[in-house]
C-alpha atoms as a PDB file:
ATOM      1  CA  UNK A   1       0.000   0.000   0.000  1.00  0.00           C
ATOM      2  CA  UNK A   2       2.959   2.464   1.233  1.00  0.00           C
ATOM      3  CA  UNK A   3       4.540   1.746  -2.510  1.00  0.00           C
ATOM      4  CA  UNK A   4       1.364   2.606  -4.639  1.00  0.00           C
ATOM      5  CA  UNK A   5       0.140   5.905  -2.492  1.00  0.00           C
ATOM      6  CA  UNK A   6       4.045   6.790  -3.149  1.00  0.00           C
ATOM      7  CA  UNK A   7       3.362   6.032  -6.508  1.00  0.00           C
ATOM      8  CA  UNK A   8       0.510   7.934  -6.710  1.00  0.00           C
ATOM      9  CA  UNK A   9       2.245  10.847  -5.241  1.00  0.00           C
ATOM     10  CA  UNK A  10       4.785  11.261  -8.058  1.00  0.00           C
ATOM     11  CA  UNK A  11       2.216  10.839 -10.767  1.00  0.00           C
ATOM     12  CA  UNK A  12       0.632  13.828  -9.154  1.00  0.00           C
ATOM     13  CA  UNK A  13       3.940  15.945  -8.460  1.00  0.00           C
ATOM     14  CA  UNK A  14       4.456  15.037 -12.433  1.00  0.00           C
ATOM     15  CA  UNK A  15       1.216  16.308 -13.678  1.00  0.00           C
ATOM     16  CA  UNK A  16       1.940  19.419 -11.717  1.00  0.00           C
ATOM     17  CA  UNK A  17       5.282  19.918 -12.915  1.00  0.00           C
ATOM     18  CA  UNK A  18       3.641  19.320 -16.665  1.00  0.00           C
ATOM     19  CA  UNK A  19       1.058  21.501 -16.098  1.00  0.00           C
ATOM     20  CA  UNK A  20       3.656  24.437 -15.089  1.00  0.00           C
ATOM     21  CA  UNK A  21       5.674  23.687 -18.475  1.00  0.00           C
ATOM     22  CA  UNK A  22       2.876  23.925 -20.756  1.00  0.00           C
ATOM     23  CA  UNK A  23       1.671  27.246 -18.989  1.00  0.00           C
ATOM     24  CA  UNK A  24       5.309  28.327 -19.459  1.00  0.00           C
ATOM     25  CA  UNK A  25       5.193  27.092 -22.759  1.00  0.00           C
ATOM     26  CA  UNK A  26       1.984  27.860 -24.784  1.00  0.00           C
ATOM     27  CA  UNK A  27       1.688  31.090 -22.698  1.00  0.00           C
ATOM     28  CA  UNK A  28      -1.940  30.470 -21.957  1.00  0.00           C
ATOM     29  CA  UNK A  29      -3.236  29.250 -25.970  1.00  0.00           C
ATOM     30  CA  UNK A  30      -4.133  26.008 -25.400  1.00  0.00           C
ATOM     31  CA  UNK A  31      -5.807  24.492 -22.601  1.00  0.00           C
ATOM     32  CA  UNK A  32      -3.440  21.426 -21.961  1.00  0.00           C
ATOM     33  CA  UNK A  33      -2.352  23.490 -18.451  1.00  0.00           C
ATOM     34  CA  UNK A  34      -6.350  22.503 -17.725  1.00  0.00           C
ATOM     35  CA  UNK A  35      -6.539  19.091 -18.406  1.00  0.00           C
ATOM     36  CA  UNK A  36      -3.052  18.371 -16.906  1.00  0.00           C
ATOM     37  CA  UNK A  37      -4.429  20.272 -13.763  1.00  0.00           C
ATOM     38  CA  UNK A  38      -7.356  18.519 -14.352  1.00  0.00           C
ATOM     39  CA  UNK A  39      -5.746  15.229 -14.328  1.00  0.00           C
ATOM     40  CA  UNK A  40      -3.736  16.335 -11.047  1.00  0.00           C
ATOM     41  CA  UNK A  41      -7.084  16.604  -9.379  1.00  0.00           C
ATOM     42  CA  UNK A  42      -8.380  13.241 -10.202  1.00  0.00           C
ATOM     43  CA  UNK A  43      -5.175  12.098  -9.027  1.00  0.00           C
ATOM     44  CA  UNK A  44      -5.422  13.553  -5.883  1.00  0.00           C
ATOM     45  CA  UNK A  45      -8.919  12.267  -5.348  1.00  0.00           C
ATOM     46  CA  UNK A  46      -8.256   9.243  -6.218  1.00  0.00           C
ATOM     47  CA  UNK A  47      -5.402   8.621  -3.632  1.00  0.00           C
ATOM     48  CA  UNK A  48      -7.614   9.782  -0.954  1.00  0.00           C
ATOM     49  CA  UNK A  49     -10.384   7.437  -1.229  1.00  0.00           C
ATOM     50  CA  UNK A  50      -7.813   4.389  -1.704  1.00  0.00           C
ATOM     51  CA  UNK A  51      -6.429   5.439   1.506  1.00  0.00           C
ATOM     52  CA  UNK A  52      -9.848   5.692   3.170  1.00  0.00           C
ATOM     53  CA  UNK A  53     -11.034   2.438   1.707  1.00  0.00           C
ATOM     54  CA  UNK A  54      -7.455   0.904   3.049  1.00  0.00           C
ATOM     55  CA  UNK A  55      -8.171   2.521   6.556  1.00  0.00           C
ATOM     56  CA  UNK A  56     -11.875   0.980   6.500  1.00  0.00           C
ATOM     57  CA  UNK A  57     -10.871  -2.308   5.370  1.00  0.00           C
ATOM     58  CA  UNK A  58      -8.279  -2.398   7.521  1.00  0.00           C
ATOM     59  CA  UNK A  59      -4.836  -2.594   5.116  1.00  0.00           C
ATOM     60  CA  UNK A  60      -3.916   1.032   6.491  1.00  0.00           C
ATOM     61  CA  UNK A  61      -3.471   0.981  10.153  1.00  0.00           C
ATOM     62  CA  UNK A  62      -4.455   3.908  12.907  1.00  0.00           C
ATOM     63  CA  UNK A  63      -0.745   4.733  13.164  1.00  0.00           C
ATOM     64  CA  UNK A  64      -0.656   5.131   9.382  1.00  0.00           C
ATOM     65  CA  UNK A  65       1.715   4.562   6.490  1.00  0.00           C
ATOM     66  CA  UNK A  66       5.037   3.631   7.944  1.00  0.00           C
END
């Protein structure tokens, strides 16, 4: 579990860092800085539900992650 929400974690710190180059980039023509934001979001929400259906089901302890 501790190797996929790390996983998870860089595929969001990469759509963020994507998103900032294509702002830099197309200097606000395109909308690719949206979608990669976008996808950054859907990221995000999907690591917090696997972590709160790993806490309810009992993979993720009370202590947490460790």
């Amino acid at each position: 579990m501790r190797i996929l929400a790390l996983l998870f974690i860089v595929f969001i710190l990469g759509s963020l860092a994507s998103a900032l180059y294509y702002l830099i980039k197309d200097k606000g023509q395109t909308d690719r800085t949206v979608k990669m934001l976008t996808i950054r979001v859907g990221l995000s929400l999907a690591l917090f539900i696997l972590l709160m259906a790993g806490y309810y089901f009992g993979i993720v302890p009370q202590s947490g992650l460790r």
